[in-house]
N, C-alpha and C. Protein backbone atom coordinates (compact mmCIF):
# COMPACT_ATOMS: atom_id res chain seq x y z
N UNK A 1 72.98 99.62 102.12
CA UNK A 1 74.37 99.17 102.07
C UNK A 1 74.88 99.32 100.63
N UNK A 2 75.93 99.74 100.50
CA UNK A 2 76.71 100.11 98.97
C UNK A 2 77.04 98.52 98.36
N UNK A 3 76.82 98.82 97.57
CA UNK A 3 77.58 97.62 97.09
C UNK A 3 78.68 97.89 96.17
N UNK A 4 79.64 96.86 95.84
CA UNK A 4 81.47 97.05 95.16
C UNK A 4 81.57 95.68 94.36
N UNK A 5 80.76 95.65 93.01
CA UNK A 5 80.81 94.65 92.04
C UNK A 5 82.05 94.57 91.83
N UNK A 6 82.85 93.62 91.27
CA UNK A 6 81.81 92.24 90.79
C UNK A 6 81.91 91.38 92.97
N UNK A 7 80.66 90.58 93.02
CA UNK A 7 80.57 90.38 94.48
C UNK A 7 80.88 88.82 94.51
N UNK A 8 81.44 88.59 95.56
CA UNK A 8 81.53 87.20 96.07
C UNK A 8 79.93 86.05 95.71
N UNK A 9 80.64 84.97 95.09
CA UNK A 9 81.64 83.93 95.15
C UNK A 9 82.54 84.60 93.60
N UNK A 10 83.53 84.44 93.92
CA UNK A 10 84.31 84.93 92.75
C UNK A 10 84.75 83.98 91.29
N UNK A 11 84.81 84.10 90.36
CA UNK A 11 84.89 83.44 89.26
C UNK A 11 86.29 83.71 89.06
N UNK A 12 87.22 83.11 87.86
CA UNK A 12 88.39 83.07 87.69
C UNK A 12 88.73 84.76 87.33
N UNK A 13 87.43 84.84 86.25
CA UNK A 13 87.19 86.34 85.59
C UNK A 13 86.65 87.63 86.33
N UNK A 14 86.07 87.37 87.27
CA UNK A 14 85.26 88.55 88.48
C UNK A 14 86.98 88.70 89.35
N UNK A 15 87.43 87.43 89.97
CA UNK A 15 88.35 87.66 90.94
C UNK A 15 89.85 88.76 89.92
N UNK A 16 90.31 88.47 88.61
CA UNK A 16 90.71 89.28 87.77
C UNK A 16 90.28 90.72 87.53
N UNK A 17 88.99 90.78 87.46
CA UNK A 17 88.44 92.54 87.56
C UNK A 17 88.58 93.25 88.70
N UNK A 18 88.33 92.34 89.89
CA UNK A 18 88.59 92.60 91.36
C UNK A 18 89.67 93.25 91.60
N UNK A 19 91.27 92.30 91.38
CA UNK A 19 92.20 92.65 91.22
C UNK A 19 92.76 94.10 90.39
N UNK A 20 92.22 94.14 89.43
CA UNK A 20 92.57 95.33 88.56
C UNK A 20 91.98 96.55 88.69
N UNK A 21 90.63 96.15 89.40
CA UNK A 21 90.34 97.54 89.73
C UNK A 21 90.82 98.00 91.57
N UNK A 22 91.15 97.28 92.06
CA UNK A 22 91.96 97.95 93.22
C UNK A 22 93.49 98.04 92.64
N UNK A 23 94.34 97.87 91.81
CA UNK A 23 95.59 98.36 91.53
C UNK A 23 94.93 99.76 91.07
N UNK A 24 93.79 99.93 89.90
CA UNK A 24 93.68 101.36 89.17
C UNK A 24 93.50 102.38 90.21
N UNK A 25 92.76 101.87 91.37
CA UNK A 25 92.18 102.88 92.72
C UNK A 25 93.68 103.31 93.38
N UNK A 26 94.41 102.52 93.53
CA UNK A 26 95.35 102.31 93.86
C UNK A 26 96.17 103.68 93.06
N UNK A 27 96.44 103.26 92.03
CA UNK A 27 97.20 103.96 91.20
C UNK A 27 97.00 105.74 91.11
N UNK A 28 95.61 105.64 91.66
CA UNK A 28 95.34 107.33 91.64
C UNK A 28 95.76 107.54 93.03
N UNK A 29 95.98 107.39 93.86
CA UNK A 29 96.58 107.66 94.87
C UNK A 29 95.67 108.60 95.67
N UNK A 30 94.35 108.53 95.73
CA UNK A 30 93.30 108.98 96.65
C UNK A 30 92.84 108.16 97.19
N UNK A 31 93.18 108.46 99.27
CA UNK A 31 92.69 107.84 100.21
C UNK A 31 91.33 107.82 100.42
N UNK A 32 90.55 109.08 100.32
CA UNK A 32 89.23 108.97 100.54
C UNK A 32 88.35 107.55 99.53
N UNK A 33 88.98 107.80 98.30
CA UNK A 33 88.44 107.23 97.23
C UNK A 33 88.67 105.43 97.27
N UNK A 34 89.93 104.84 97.95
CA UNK A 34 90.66 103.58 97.54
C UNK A 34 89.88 103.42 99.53
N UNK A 35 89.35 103.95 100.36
CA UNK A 35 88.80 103.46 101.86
C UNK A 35 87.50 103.14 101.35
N UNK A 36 86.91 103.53 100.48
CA UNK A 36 85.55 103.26 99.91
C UNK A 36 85.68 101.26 99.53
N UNK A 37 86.56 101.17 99.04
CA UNK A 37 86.24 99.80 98.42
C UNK A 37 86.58 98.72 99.68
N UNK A 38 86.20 99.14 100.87
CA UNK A 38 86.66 98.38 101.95
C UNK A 38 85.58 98.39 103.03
N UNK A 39 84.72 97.57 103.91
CA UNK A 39 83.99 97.39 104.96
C UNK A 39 84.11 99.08 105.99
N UNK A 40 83.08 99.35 106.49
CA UNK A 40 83.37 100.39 107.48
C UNK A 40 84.32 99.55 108.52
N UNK A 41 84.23 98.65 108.89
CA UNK A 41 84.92 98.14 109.93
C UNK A 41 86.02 96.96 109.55
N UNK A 42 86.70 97.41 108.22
CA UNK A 42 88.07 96.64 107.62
C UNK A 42 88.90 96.24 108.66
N UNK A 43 89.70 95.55 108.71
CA UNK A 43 90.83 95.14 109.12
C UNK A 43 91.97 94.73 108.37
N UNK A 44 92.93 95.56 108.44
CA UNK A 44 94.14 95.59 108.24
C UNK A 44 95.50 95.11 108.93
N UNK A 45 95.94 94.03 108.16
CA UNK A 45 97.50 94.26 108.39
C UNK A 45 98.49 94.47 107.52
N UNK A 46 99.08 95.99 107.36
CA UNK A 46 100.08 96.10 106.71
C UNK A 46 101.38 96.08 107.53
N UNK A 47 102.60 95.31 106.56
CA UNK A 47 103.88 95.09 107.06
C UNK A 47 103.57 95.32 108.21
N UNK A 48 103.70 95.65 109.15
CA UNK A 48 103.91 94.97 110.82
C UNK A 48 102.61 96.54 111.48
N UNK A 49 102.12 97.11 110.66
CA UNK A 49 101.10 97.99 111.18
C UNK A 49 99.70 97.43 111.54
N UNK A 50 98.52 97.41 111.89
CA UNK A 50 97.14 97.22 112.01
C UNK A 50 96.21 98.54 111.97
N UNK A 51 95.52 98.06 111.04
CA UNK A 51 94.88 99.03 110.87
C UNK A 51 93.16 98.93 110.89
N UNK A 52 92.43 99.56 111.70
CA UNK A 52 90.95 99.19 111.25
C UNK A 52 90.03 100.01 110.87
N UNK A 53 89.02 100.13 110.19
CA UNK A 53 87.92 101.25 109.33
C UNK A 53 88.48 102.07 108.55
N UNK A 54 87.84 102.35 108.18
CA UNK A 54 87.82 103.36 106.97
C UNK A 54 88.86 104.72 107.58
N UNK A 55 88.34 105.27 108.18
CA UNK A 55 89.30 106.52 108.60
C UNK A 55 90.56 105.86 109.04
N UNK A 56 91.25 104.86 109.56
CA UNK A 56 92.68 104.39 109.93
C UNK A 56 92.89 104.34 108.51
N UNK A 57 92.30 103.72 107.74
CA UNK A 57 92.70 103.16 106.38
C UNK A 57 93.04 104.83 105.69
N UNK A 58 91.81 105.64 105.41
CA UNK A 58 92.75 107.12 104.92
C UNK A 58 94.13 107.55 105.01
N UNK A 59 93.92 107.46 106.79
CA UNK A 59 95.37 108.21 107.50
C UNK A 59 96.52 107.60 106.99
N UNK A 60 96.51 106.05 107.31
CA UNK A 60 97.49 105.14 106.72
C UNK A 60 98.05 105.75 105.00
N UNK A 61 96.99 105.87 104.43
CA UNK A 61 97.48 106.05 102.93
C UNK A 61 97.57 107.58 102.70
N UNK A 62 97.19 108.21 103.38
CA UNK A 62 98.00 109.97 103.47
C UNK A 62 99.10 109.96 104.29
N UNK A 63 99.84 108.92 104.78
CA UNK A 63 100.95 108.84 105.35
C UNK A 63 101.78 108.25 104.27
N UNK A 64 101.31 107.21 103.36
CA UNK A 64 102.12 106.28 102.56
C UNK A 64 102.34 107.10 101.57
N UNK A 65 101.61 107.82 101.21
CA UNK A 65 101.78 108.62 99.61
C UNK A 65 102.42 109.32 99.86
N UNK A 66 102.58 110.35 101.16
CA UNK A 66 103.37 111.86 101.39
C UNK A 66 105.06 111.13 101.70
N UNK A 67 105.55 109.80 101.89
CA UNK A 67 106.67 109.32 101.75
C UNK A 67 107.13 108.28 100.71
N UNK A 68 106.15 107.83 99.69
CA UNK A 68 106.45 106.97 98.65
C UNK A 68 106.33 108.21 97.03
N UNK A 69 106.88 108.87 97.15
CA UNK A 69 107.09 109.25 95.55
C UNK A 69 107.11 108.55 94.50
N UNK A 70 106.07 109.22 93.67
CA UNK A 70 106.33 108.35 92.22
C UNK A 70 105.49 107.02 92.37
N UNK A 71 104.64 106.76 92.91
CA UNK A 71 103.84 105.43 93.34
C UNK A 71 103.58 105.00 91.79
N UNK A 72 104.15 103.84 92.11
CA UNK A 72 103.03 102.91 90.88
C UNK A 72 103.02 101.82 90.99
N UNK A 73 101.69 100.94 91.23
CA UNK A 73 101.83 99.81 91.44
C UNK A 73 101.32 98.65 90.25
N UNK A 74 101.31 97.30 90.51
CA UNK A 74 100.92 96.44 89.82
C UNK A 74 100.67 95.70 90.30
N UNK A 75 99.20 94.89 90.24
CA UNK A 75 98.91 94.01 90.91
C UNK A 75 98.69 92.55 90.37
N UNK A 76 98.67 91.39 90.54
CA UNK A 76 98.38 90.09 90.11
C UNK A 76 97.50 88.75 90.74
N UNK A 77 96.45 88.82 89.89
CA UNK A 77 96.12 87.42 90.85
C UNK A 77 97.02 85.89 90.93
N UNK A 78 96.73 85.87 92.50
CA UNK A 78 97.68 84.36 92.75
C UNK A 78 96.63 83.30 92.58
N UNK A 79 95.28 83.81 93.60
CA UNK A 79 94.10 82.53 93.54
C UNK A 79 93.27 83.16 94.00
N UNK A 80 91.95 82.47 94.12
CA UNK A 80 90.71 82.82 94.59
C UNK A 80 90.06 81.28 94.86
N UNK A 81 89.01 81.85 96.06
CA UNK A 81 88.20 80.72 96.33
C UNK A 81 86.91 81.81 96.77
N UNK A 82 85.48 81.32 96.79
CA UNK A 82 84.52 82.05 97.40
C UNK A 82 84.56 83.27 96.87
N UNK A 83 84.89 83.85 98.49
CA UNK A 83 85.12 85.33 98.97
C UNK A 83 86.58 85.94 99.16
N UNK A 84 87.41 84.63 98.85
CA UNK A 84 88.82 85.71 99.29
C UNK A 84 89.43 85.55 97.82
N UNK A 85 90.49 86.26 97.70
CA UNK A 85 91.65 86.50 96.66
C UNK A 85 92.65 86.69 97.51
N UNK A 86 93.95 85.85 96.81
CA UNK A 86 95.65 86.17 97.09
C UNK A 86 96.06 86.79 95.67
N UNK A 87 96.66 87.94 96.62
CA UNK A 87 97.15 88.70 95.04
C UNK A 87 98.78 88.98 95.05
N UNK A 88 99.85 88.85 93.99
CA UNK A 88 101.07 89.50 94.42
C UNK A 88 101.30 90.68 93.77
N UNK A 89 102.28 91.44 93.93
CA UNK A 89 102.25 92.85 93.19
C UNK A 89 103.74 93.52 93.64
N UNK A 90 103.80 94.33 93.09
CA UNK A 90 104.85 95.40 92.76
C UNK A 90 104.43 96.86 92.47
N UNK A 91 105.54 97.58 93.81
CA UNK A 91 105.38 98.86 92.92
C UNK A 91 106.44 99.50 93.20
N UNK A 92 106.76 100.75 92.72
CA UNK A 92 108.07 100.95 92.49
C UNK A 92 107.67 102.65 92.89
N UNK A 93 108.65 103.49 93.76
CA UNK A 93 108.50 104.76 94.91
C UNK A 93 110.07 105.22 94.85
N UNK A 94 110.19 106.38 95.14
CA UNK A 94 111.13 107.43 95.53
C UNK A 94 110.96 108.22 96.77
N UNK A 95 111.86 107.95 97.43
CA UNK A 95 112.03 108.63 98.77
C UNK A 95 112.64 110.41 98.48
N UNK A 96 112.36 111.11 99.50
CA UNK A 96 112.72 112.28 98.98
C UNK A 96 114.02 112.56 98.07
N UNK A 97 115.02 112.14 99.26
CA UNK A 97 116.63 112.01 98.31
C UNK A 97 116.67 111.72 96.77
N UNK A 98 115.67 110.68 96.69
CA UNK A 98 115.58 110.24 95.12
C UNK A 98 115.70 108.94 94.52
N UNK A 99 115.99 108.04 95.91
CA UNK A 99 116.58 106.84 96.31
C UNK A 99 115.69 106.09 95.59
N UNK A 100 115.08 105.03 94.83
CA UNK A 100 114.68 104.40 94.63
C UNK A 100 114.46 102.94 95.04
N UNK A 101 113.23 102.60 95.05
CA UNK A 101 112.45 100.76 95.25
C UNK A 101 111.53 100.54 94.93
N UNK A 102 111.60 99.24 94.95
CA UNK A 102 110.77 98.05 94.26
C UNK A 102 110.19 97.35 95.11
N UNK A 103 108.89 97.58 95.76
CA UNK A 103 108.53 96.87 96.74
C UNK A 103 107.87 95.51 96.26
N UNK A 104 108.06 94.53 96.96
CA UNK A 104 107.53 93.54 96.33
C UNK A 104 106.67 93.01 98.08
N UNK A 105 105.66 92.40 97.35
CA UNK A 105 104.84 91.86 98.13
C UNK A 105 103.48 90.77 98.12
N UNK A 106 102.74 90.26 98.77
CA UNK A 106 101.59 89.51 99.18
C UNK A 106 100.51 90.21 99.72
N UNK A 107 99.24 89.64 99.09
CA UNK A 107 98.33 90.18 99.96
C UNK A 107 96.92 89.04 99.80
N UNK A 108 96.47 88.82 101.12
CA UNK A 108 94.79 88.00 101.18
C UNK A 108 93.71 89.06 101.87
N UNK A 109 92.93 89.09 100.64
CA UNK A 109 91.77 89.78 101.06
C UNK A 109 90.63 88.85 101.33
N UNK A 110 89.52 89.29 101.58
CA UNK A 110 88.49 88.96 102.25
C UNK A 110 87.44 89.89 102.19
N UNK A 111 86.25 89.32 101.65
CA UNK A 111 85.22 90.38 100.82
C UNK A 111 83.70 89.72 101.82
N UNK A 112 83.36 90.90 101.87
CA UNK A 112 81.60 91.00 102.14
C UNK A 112 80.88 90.22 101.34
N UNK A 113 80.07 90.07 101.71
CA UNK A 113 78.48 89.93 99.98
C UNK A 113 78.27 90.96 99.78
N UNK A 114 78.42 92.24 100.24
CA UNK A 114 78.44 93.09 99.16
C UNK A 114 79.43 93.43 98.39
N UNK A 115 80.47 93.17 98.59
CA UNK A 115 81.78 93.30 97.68
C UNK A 115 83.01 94.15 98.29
N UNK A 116 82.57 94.51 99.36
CA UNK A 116 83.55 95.37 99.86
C UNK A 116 84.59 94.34 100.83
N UNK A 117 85.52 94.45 100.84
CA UNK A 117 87.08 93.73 101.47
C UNK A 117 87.04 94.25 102.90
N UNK A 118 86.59 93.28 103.84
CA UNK A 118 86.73 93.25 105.15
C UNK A 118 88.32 92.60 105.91
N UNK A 119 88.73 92.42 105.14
CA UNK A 119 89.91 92.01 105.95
C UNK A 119 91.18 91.81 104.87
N UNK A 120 92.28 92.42 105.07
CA UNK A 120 93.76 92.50 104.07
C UNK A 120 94.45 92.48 104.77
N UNK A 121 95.58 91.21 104.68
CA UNK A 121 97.07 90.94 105.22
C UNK A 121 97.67 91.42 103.86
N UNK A 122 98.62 91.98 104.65
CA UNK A 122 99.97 92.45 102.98
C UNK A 122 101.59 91.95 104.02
N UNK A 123 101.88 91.71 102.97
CA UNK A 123 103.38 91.00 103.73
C UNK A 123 104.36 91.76 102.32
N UNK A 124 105.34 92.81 102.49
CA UNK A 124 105.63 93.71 101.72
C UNK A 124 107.36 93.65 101.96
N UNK A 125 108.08 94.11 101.12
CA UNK A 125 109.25 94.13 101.50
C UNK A 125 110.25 95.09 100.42
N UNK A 126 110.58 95.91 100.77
CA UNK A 126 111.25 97.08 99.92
C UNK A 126 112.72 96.63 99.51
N UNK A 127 113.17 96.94 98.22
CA UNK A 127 114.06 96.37 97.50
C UNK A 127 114.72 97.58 97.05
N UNK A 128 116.02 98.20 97.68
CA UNK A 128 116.57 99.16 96.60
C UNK A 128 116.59 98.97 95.07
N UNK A 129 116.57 100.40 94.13
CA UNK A 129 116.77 100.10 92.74
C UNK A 129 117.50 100.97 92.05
N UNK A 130 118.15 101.05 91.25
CA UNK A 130 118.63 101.99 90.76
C UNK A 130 117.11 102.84 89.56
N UNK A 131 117.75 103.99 89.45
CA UNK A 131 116.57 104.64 88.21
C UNK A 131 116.54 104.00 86.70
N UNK A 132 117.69 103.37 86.56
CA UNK A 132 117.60 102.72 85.08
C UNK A 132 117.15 101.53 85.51
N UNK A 133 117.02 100.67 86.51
CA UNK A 133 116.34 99.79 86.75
C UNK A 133 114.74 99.62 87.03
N UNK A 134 114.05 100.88 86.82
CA UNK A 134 112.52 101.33 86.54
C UNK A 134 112.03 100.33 85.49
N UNK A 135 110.70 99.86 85.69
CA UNK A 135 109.83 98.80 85.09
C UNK A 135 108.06 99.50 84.49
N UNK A 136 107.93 101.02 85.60
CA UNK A 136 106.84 100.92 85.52
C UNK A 136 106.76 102.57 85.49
N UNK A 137 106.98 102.86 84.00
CA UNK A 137 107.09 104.21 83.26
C UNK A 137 106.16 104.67 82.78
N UNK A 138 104.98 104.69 83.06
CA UNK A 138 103.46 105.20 82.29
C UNK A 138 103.48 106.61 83.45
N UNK A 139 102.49 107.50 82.55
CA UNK A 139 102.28 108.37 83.45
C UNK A 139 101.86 108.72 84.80
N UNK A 140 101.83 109.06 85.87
CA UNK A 140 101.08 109.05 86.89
C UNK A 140 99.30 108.49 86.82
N UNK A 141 99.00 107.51 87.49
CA UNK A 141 97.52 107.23 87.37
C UNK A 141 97.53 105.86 86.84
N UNK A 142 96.38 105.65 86.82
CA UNK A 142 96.56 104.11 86.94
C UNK A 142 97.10 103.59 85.39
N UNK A 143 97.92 101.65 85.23
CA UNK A 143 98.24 101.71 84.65
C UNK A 143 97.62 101.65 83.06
N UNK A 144 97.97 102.04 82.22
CA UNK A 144 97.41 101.70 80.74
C UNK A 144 97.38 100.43 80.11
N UNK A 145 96.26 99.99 79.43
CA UNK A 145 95.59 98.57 79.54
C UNK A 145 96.84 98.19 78.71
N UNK A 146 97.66 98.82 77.65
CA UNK A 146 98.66 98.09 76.86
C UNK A 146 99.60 97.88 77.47
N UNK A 147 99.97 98.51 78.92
CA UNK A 147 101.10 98.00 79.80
C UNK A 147 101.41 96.82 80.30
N UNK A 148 102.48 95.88 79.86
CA UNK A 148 102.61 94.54 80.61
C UNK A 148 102.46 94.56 82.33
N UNK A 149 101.56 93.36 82.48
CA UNK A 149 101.91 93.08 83.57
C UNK A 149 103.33 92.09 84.64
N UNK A 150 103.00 92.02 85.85
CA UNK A 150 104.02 91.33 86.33
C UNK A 150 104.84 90.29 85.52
N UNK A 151 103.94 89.01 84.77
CA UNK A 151 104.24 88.22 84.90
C UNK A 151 105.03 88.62 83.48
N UNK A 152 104.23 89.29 82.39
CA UNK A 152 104.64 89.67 81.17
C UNK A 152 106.39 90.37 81.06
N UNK A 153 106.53 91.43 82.07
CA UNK A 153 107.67 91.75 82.29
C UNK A 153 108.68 90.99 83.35
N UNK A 154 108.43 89.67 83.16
CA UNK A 154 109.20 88.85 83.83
C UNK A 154 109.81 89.16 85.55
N UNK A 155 108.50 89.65 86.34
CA UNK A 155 108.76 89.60 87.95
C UNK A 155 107.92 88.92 88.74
């Protein structure tokens, strides 16, 4: 069985690395790579979708990337206990037209003993934006450690 440090029971500081390294997985925008840090038999609920294992979880995110342009997200811890983390986050996408948002959202995970996340609710909600209203200007890939986070850039 693989294991996905740092592993349950989570510390204030493990549940923080946790967090940051699924925004960076995140941020590269590879499905094969970001289904890895999840149970073969995950369960998913995104915004009103369900999703379960590893291969739903790919498809899902080769569907999300080929219509969210410009992905970048940010993630934050809310809490931890044990094995789970609540995290909130932001990320900010372009639709083909050019349209811009700010998705804002929730999410509770739920981790193995080996470290991998068996179960994620996300409760998400898309916010038009204008382009001068952009927050999260680093290059493509995950973000750079001198980049403020949520709370730093006041969202």
């Amino acid at each position: 069985m693989t294991e996905k440090p740092p592993l349950p029971p989570f510390t204030r500081e493990t549940a923080i690395q946790k967090v940051r390294m699924a925004e960076d997985a995140w941020n590269f925008k590879d499905p094969e790579r970001v289904s890895l840090a999840y149970s073969e038999d995950s369960y998913w609920r995104n915004r009103s979708e369900f999703i379960r294992g590893r291969q739903e979880i790919v498809a899902f995110l080769q569907r999300k990337w080929a219509k969210e342009n410009g992905y970048k997200l940010i993630k934050e811890l809310w809490a931890w206990h044990d094995n789970r983390i609540a995290v909130r986050f932001q990320y900010e996408w372009h639709d083909e037209a050019n349209n811009w948002y700010r998705a804002y959202g929730n999410e509770n995970w739920e981790f193995d003993e080996h470290g991998l996340m068996r179960r994620r609710e996300a409760s998400i909600n898309d916010v038009p934006i204008t382009e001068q209203e952009r927050k999260f200007l680093w290059p493509q890939g995950p973000r750079p450690a001198d980049h403020p986070g949520l709370s730093e850039l006041g969202l």
